[in-house]
Each structure stands twice: as C-alpha cells, then as structure tokens.
Protein backbone atom coordinates (compact mmCIF):
# COMPACT_ATOMS: atom_id res chain seq x y z
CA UNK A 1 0.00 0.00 0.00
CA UNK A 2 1.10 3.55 -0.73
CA UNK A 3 0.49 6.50 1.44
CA UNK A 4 -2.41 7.95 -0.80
CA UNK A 5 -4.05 4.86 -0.37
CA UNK A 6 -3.57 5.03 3.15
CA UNK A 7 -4.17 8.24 3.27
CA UNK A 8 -7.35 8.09 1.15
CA UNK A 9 -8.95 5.01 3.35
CA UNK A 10 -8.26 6.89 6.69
CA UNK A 11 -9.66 9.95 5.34
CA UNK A 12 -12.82 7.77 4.17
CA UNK A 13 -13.53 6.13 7.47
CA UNK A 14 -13.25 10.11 9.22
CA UNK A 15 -15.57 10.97 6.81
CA UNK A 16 -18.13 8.47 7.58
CA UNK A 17 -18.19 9.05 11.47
CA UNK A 18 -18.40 12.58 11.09
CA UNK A 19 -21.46 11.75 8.33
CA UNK A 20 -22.84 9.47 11.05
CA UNK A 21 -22.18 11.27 14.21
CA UNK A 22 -23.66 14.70 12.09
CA UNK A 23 -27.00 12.25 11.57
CA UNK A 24 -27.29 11.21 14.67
CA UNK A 25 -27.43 14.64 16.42
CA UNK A 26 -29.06 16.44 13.65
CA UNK A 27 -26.26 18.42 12.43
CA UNK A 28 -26.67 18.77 8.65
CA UNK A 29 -23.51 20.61 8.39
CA UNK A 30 -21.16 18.11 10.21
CA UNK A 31 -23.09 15.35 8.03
CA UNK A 32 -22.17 16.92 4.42
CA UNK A 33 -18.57 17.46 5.83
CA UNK A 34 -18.83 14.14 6.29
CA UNK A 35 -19.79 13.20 3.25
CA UNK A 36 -17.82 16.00 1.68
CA UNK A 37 -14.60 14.20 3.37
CA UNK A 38 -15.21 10.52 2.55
CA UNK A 39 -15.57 11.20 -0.99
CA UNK A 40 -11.84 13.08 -1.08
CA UNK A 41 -10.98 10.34 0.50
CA UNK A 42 -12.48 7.68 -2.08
CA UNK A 43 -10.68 9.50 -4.94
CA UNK A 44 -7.60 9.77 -2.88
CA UNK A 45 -6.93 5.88 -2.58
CA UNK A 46 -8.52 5.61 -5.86
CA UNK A 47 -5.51 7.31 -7.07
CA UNK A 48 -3.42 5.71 -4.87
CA UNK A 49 -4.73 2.57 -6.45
CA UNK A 50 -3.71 3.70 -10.11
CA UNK A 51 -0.15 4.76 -8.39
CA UNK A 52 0.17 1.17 -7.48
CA UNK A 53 -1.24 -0.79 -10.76
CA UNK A 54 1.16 1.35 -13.09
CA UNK A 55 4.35 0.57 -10.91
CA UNK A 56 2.73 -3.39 -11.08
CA UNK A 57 2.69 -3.21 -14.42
CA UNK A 58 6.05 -1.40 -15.12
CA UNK A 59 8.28 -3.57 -12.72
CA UNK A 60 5.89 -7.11 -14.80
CA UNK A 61 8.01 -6.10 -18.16
C-alpha cells in the first residue's frame, strides 16, 4: 500500500463518522462534511490505487 491509499482510506472512514455522528445529532452541516470528506478520501486511494497498478505493471516487463 502507498500513502495515498492510506491516506485516502483513513480519510474515508473520518468521513463516515463525522457523516454518522452529524446524523445522529441532527447536524446537517457536520453530516455533508462528512460526506464532503469521505468522498476526497475515495478519490484519494482511488488514485493511490492507479499509483500502485502502473508501478505493477512497469516492474511485470
């Protein structure tokens, strides 16, 4: 794993408590920076995940 996949999975899983924990107490604005942060995080280890496949693929040849 490389750090934007790290990165990217820890910044999902803050995202989603904050998206719960702004549910639970009825704070809309803590949920959608919740959401807000789980998606960056998403695309983060998404890239992270193309990161990885290239240098797969480069170090295969």
């Amino acid at each position: 794993m490389n750090k934007d996949q790290t990165n990217g999975r820890i910044a999902e899983a803050k995202g989603k408590v904050k998206e719960v924990a702004g549910k639970i107490v009825g704070n809309k604005d803590l949920e959608l920076k919740g959401k807000v942060q789980n998606t960056q995080g998403k695309v983060q280890a998404a890239f992270g995940d193309v990161k990885a496949n290239i240098k797969s693929a480069k170090n295969s040849k």
